[in-house]
PDB file of N, CA and C in Angstrom:
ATOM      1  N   UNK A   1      93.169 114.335  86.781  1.00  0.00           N
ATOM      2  CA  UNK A   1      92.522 115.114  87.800  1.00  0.00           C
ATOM      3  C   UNK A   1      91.168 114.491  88.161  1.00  0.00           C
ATOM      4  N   UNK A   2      90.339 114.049  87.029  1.00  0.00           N
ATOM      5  CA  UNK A   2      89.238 113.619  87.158  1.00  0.00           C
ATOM      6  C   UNK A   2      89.179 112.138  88.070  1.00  0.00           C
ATOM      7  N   UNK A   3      90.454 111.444  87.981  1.00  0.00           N
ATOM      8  CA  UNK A   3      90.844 110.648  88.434  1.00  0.00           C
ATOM      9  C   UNK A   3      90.615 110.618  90.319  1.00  0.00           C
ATOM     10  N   UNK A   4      92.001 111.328  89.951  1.00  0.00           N
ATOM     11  CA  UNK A   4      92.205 111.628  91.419  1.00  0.00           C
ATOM     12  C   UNK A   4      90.833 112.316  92.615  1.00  0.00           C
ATOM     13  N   UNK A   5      89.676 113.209  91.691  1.00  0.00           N
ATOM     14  CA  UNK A   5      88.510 113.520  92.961  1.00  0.00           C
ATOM     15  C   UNK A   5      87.939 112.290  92.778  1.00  0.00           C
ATOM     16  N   UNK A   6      87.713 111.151  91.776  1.00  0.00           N
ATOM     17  CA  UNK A   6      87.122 110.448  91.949  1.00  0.00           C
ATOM     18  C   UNK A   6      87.141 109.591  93.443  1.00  0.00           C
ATOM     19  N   UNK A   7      88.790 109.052  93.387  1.00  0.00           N
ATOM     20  CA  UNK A   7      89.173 108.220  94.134  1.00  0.00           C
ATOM     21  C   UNK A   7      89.099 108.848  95.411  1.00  0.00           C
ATOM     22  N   UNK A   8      89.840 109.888  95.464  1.00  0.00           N
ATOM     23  CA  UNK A   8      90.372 110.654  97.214  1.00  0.00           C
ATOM     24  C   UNK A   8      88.968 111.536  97.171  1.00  0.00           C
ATOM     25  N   UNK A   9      87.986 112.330  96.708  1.00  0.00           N
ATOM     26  CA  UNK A   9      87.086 113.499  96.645  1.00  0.00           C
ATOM     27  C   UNK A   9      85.743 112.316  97.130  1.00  0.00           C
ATOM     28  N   UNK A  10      85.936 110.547  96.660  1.00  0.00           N
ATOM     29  CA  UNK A  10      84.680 110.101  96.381  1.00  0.00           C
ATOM     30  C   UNK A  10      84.162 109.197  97.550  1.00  0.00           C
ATOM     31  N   UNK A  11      86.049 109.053  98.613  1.00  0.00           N
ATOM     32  CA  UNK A  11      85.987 108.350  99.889  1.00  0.00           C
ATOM     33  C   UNK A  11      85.824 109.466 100.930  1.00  0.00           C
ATOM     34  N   UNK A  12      86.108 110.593 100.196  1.00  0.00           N
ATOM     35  CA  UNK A  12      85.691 112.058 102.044  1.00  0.00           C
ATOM     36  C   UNK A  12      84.523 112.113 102.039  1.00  0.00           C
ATOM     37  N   UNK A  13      83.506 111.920 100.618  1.00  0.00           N
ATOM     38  CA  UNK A  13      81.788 112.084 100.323  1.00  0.00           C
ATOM     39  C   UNK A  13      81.025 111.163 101.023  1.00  0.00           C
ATOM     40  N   UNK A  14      81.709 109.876 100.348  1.00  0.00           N
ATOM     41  CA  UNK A  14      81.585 108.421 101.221  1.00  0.00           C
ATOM     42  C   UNK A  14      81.586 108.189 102.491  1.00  0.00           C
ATOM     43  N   UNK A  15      82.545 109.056 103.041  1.00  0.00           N
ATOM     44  CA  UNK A  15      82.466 108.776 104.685  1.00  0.00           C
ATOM     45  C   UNK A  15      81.488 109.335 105.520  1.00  0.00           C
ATOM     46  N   UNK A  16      81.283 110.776 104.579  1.00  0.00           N
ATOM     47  CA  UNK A  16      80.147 111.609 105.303  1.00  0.00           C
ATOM     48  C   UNK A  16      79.178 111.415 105.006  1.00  0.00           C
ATOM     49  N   UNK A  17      78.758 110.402 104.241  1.00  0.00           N
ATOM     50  CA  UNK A  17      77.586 110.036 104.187  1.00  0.00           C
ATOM     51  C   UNK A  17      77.207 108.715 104.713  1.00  0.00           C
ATOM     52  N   UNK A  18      77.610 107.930 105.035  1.00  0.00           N
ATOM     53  CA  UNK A  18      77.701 106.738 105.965  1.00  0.00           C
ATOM     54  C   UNK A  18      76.859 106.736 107.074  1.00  0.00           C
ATOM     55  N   UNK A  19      77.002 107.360 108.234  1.00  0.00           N
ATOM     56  CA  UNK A  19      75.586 108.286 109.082  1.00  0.00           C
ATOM     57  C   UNK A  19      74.919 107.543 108.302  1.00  0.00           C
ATOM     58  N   UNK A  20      74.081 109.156 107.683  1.00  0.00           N
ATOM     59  CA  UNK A  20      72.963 109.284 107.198  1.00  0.00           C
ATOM     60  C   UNK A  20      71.943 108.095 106.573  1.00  0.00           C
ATOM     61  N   UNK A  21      72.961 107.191 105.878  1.00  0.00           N
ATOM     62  CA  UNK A  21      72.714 106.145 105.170  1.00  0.00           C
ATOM     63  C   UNK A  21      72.132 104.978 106.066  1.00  0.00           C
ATOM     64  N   UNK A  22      73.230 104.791 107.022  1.00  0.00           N
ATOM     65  CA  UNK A  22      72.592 103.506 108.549  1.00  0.00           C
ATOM     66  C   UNK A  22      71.413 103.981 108.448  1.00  0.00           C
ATOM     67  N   UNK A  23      70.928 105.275 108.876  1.00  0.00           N
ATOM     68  CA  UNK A  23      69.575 106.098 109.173  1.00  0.00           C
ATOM     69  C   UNK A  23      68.340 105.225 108.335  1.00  0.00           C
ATOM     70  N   UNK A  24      68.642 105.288 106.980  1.00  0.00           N
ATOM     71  CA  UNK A  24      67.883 105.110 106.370  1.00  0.00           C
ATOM     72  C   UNK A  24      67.381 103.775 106.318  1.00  0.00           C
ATOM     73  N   UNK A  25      68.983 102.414 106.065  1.00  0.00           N
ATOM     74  CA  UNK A  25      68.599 101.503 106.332  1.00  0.00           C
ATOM     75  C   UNK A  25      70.374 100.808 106.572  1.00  0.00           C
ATOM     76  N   UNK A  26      70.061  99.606 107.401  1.00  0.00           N
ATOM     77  CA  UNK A  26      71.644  98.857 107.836  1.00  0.00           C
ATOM     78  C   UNK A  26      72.274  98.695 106.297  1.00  0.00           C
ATOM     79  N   UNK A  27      71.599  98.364 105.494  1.00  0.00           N
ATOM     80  CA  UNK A  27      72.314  97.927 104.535  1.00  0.00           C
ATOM     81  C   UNK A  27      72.499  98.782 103.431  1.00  0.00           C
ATOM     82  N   UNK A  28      72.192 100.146 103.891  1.00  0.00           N
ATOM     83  CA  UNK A  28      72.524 101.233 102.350  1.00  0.00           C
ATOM     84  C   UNK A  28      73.675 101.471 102.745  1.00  0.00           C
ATOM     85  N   UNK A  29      74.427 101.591 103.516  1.00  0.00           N
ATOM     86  CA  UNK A  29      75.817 101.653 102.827  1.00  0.00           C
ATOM     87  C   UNK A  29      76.739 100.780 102.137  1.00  0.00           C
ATOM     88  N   UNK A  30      76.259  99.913 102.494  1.00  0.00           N
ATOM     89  CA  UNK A  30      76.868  98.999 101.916  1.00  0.00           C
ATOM     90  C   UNK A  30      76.494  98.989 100.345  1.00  0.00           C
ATOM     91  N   UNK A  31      75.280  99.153 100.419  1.00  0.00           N
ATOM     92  CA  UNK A  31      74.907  98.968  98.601  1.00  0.00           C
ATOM     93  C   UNK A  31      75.676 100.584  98.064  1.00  0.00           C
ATOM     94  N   UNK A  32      75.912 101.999  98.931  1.00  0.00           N
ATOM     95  CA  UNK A  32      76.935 102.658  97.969  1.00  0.00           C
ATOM     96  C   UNK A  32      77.897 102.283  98.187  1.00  0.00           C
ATOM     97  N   UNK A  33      78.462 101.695  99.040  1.00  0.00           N
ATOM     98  CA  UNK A  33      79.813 101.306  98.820  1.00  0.00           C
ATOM     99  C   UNK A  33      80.188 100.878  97.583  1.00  0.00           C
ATOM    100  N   UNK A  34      79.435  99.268  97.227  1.00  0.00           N
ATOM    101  CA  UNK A  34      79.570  98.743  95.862  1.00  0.00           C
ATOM    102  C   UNK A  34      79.479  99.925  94.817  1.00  0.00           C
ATOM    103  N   UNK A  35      78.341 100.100  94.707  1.00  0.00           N
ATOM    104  CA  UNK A  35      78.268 101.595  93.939  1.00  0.00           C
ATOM    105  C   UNK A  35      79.433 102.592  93.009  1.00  0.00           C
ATOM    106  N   UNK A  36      79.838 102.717  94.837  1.00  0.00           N
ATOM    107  CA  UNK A  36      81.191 103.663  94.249  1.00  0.00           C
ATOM    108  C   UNK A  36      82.052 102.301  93.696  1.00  0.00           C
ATOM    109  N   UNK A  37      82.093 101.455  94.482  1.00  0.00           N
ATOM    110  CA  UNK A  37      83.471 100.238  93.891  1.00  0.00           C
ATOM    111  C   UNK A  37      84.176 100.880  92.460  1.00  0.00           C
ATOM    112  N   UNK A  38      82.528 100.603  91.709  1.00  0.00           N
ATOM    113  CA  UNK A  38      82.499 100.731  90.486  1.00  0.00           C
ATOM    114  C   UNK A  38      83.055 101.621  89.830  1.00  0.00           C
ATOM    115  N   UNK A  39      82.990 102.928  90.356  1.00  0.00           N
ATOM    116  CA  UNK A  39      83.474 103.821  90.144  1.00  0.00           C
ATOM    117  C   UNK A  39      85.161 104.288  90.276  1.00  0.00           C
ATOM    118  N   UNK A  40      85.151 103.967  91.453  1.00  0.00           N
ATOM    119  CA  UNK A  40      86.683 104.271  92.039  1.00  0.00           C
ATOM    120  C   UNK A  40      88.021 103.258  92.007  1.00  0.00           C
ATOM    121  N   UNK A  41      87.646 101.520  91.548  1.00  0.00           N
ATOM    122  CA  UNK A  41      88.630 101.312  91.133  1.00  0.00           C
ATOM    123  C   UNK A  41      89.599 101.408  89.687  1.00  0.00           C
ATOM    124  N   UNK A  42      88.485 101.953  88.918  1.00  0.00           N
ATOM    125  CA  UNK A  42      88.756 101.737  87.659  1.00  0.00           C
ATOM    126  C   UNK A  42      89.557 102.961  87.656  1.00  0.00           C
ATOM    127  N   UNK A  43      89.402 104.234  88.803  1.00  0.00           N
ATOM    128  CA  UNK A  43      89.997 105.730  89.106  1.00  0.00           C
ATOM    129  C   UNK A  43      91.194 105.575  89.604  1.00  0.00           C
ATOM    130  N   UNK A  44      91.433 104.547  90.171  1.00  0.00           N
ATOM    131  CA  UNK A  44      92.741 104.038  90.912  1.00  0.00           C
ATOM    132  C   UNK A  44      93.686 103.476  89.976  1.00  0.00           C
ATOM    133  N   UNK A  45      93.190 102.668  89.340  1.00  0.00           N
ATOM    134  CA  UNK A  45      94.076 101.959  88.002  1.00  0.00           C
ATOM    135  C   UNK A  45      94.321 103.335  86.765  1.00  0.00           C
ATOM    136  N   UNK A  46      93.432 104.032  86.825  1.00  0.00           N
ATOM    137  CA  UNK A  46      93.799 105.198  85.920  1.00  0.00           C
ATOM    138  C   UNK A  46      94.672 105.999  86.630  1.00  0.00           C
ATOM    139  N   UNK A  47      95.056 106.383  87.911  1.00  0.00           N
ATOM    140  CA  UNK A  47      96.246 107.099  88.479  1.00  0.00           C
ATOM    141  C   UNK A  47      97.349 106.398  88.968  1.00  0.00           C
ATOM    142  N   UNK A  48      97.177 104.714  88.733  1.00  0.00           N
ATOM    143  CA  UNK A  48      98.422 104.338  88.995  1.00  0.00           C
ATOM    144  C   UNK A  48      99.223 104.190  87.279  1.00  0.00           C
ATOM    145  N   UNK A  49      98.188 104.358  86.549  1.00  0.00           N
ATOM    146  CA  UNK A  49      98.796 104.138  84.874  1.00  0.00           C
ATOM    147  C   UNK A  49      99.432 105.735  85.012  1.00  0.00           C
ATOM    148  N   UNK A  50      98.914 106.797  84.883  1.00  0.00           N
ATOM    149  CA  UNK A  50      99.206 107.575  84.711  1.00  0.00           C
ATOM    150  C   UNK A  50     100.383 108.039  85.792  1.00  0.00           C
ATOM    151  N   UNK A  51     100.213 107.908  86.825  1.00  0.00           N
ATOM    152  CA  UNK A  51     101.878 107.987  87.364  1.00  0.00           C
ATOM    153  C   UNK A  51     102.751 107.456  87.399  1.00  0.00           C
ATOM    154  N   UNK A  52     102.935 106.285  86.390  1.00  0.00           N
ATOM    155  CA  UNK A  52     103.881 105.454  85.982  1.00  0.00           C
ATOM    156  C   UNK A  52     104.039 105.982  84.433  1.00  0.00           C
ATOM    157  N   UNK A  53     102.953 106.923  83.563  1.00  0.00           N
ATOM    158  CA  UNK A  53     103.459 107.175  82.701  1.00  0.00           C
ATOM    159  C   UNK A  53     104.468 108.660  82.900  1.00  0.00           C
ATOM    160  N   UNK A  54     103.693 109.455  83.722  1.00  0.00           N
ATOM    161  CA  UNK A  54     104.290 110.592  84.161  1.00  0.00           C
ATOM    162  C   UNK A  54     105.781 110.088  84.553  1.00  0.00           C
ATOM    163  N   UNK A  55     106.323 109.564  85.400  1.00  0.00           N
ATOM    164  CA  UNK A  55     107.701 108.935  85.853  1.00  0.00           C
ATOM    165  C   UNK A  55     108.262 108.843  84.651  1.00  0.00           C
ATOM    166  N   UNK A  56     107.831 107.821  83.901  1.00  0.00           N
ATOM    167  CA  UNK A  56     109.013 107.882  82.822  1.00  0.00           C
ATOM    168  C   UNK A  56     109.002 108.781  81.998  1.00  0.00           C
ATOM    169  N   UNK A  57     108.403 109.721  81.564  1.00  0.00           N
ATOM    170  CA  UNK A  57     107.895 111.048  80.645  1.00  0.00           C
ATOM    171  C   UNK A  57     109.026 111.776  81.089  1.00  0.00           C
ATOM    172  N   UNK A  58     109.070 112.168  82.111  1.00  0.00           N
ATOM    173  CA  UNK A  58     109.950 113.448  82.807  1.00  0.00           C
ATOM    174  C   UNK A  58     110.351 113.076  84.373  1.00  0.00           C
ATOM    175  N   UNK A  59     111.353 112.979  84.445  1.00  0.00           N
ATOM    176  CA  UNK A  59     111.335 113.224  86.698  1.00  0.00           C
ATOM    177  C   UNK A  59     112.800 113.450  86.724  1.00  0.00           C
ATOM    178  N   UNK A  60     112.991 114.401  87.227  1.00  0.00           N
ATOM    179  CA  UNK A  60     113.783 115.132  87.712  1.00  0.00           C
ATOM    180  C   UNK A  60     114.702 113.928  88.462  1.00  0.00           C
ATOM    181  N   UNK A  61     116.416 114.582  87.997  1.00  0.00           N
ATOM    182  CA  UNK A  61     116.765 113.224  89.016  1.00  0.00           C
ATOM    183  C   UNK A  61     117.422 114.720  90.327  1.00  0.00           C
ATOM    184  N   UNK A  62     116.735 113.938  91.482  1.00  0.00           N
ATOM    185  CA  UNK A  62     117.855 114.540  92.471  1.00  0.00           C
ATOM    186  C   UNK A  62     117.165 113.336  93.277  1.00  0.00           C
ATOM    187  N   UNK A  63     117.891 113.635  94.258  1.00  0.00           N
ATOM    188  CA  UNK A  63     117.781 112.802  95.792  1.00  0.00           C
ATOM    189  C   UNK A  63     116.445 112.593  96.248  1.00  0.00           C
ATOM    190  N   UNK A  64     116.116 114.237  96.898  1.00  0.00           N
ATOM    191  CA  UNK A  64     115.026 114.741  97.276  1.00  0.00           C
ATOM    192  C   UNK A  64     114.328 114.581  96.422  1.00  0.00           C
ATOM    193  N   UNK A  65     114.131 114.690  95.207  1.00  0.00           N
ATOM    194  CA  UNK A  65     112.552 114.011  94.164  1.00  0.00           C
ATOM    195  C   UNK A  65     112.471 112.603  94.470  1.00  0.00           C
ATOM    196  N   UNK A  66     113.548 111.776  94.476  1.00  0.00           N
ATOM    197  CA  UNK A  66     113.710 110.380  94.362  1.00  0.00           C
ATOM    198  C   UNK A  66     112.924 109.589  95.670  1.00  0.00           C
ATOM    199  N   UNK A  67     113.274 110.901  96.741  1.00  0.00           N
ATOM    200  CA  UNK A  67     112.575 109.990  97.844  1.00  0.00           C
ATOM    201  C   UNK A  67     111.123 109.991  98.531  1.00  0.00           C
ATOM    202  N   UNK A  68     110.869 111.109  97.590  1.00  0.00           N
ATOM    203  CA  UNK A  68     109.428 111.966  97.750  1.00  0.00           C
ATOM    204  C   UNK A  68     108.587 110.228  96.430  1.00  0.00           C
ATOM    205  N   UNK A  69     109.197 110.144  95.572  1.00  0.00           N
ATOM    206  CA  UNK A  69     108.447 109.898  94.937  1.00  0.00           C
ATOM    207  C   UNK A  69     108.389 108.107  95.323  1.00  0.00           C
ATOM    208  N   UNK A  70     109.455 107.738  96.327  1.00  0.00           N
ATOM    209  CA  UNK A  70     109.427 106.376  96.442  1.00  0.00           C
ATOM    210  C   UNK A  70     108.095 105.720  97.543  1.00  0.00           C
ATOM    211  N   UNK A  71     108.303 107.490  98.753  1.00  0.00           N
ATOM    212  CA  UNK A  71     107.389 107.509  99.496  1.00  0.00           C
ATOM    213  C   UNK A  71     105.939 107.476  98.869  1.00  0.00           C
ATOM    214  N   UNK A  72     106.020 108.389  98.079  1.00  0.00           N
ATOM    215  CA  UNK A  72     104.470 108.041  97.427  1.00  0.00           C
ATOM    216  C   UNK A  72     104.240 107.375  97.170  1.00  0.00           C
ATOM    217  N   UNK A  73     104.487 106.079  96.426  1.00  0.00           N
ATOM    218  CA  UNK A  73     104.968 104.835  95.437  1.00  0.00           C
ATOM    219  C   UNK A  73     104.271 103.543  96.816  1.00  0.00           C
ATOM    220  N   UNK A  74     105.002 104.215  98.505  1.00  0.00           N
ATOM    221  CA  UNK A  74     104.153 103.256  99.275  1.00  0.00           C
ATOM    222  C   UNK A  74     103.143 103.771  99.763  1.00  0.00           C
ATOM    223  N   UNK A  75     103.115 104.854  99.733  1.00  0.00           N
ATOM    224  CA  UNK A  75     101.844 105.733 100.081  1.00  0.00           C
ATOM    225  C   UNK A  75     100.565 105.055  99.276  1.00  0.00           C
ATOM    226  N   UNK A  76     100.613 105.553  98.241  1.00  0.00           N
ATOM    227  CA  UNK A  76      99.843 104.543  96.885  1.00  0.00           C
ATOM    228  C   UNK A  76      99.440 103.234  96.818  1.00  0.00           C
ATOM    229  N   UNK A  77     100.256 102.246  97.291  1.00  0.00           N
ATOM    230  CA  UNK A  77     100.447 101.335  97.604  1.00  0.00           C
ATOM    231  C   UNK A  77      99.131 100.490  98.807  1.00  0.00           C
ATOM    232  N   UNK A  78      99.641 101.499  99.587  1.00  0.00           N
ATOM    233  CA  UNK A  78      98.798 101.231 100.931  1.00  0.00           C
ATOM    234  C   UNK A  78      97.333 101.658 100.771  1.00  0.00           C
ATOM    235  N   UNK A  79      97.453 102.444  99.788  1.00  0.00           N
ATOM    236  CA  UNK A  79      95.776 103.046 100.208  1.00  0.00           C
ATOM    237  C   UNK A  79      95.146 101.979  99.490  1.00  0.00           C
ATOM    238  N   UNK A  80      95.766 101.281  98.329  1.00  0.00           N
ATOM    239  CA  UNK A  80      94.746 100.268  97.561  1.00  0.00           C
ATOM    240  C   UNK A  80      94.710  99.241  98.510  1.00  0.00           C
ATOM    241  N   UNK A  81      95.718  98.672  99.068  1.00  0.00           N
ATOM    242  CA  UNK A  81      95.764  97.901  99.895  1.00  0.00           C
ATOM    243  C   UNK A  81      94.742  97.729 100.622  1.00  0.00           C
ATOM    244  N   UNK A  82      94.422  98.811 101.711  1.00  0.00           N
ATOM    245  CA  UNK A  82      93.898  99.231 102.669  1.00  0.00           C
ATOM    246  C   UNK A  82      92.365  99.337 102.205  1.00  0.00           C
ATOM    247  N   UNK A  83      92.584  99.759 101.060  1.00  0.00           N
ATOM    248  CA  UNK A  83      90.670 100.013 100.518  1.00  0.00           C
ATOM    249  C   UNK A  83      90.317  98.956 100.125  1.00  0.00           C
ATOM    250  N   UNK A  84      91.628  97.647  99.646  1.00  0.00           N
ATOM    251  CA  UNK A  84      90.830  96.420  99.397  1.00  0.00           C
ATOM    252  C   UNK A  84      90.464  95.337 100.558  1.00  0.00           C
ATOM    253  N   UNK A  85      91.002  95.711 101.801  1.00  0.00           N
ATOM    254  CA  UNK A  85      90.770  95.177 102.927  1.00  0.00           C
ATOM    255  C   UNK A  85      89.576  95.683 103.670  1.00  0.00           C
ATOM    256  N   UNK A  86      89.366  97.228 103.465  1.00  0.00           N
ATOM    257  CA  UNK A  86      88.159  97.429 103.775  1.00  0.00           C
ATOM    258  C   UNK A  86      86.903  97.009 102.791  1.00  0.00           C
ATOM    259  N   UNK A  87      87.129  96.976 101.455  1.00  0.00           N
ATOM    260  CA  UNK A  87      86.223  96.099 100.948  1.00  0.00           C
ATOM    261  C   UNK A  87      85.496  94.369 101.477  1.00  0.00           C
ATOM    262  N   UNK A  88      86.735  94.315 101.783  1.00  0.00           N
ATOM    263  CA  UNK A  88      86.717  92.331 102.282  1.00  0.00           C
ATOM    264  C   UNK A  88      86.328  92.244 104.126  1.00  0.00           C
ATOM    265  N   UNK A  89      86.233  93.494 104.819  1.00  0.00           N
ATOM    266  CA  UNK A  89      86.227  93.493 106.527  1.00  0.00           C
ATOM    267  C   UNK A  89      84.625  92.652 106.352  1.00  0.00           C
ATOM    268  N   UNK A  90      84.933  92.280 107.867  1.00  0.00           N
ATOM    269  CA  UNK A  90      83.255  92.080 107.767  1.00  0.00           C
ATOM    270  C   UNK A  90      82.608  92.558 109.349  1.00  0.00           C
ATOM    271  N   UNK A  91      83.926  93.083 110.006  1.00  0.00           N
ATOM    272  CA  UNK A  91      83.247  93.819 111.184  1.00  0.00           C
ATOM    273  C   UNK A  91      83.305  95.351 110.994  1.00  0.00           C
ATOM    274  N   UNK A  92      82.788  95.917 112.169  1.00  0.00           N
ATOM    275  CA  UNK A  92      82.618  97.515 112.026  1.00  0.00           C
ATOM    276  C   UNK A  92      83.712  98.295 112.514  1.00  0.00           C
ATOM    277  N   UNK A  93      84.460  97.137 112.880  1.00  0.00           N
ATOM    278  CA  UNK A  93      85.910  97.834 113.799  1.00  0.00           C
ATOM    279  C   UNK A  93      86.855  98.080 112.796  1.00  0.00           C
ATOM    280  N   UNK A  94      86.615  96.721 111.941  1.00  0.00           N
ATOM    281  CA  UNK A  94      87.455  96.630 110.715  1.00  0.00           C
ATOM    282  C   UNK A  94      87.247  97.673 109.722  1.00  0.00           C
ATOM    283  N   UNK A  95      86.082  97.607 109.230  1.00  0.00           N
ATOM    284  CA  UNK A  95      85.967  98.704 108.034  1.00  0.00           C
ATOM    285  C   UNK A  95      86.350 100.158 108.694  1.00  0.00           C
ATOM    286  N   UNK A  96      86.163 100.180 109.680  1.00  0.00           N
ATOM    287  CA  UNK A  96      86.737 101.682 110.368  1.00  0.00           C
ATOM    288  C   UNK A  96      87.896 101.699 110.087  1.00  0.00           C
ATOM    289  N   UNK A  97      89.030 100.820 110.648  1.00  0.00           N
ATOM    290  CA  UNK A  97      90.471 100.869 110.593  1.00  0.00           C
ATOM    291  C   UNK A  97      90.733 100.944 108.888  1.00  0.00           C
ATOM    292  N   UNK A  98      90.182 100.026 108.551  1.00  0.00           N
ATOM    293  CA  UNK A  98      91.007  99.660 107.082  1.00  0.00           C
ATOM    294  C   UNK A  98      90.123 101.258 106.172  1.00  0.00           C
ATOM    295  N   UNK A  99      88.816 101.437 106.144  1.00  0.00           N
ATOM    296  CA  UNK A  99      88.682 102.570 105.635  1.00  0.00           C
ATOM    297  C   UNK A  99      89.329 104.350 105.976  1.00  0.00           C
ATOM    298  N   UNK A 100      89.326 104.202 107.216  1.00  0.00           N
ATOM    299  CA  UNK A 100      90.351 105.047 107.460  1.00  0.00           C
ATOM    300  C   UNK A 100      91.593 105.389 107.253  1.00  0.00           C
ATOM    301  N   UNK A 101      92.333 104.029 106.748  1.00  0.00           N
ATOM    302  CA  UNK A 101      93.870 103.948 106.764  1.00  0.00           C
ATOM    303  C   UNK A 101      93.572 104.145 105.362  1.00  0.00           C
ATOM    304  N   UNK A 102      92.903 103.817 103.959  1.00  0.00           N
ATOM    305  CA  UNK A 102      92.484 104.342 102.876  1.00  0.00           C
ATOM    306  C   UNK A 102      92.397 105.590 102.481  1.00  0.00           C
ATOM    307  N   UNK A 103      91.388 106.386 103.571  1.00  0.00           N
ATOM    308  CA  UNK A 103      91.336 107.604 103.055  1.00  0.00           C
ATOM    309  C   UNK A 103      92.650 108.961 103.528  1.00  0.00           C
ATOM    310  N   UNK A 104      92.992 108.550 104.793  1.00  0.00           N
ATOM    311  CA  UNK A 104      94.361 109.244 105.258  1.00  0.00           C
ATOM    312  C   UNK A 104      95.362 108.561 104.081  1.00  0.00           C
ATOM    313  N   UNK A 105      95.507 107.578 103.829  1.00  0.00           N
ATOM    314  CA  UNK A 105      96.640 107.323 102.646  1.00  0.00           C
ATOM    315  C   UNK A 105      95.996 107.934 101.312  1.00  0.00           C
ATOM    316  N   UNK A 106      95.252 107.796 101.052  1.00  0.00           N
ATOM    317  CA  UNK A 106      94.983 108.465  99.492  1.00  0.00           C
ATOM    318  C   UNK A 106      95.145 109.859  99.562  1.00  0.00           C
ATOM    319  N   UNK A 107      94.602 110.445 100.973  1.00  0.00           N
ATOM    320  CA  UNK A 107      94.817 112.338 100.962  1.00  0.00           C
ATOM    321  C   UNK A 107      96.772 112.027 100.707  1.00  0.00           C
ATOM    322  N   UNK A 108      97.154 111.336 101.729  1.00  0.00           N
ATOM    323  CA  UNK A 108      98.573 111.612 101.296  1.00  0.00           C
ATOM    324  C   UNK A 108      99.421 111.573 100.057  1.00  0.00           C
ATOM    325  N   UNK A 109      98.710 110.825  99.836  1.00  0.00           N
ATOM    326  CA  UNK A 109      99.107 110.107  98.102  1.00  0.00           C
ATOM    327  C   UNK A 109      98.910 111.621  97.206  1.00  0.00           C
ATOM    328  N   UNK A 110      97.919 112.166  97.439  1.00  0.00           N
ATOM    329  CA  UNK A 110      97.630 113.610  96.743  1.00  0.00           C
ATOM    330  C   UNK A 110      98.605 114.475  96.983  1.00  0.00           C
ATOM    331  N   UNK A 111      98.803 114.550  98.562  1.00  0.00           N
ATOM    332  CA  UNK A 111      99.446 115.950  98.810  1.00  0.00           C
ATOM    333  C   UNK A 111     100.755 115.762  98.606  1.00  0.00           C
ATOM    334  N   UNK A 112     101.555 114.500  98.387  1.00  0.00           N
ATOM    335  CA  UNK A 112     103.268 113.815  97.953  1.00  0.00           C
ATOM    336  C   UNK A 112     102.916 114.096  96.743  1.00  0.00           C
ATOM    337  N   UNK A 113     101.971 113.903  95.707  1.00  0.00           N
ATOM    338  CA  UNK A 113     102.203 114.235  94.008  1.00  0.00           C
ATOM    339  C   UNK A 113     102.110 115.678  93.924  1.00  0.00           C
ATOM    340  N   UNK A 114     101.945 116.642  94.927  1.00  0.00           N
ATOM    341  CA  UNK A 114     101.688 117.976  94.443  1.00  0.00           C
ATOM    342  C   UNK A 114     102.979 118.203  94.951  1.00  0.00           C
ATOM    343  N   UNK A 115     103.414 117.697  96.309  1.00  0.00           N
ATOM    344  CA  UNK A 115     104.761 117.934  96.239  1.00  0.00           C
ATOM    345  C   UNK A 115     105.726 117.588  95.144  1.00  0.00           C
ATOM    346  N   UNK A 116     105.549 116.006  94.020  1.00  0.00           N
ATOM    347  CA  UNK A 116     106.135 116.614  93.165  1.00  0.00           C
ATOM    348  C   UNK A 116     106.045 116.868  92.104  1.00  0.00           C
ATOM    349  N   UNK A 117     105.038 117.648  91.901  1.00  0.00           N
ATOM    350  CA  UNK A 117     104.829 118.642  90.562  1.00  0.00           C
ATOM    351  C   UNK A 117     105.266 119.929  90.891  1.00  0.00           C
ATOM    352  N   UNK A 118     105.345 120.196  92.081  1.00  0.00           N
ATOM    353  CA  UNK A 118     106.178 121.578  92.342  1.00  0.00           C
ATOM    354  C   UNK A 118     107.645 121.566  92.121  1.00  0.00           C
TER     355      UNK A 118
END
């Protein structure tokens, strides 16, 4: 759990604070960005361990779990992807797209694992 606000709770904080930050100076966001880095990949590698331990622990076999959970699997996929491309952008068009496509994939990534824990 602690995991998961890190990663998805620490890029909705991140975004809304971005503003404020230009305000202060061009280059403070960038220095929290790194910041969080620190924080949130090590949160990412802890929820991709742990939903690979969860999978083999218990999962239900039907269809419908199977495809919920494959979707997540690229869901997951993409958001690291996507957050490591917005790490590496070096325009403002870019970090928009690629941080955006991060944080819409990680909310999804959340709301497909609650789908299947239900």
């Amino acid at each position: 759990m602690l995991a998961a606000a890190v990663w998805v709770g620490g890029q909705v904080v991140l975004a809304g604070l971005v503003p404020a930050a230009r305000r202060v100076s061009p280059d403070a966001p960038k220095a929290l960005a790194r910041a969080f880095a620190r924080l949130s990949w090590p949160a990412y590698a802890v929820l991709v361990a742990t939903g690979i331990w969860n999978v083999a622990a218990d999962h239900p076999s039907g269809t419908a779990w199977q495809v919920v959970l494959g979707v997540k699997l690229g869901v997951v996929a993409l958001a690291g992807v996507a957050a490591l491309l917005h790490t590496r952008a070096t325009s403002r068009r870019a970090l928009a797209v690629w941080g955006s496509l991060a944080g819409g994939a990680s909310i999804a990534a959340l709301v497909l694992g609650v789908l299947l824990a239900g």
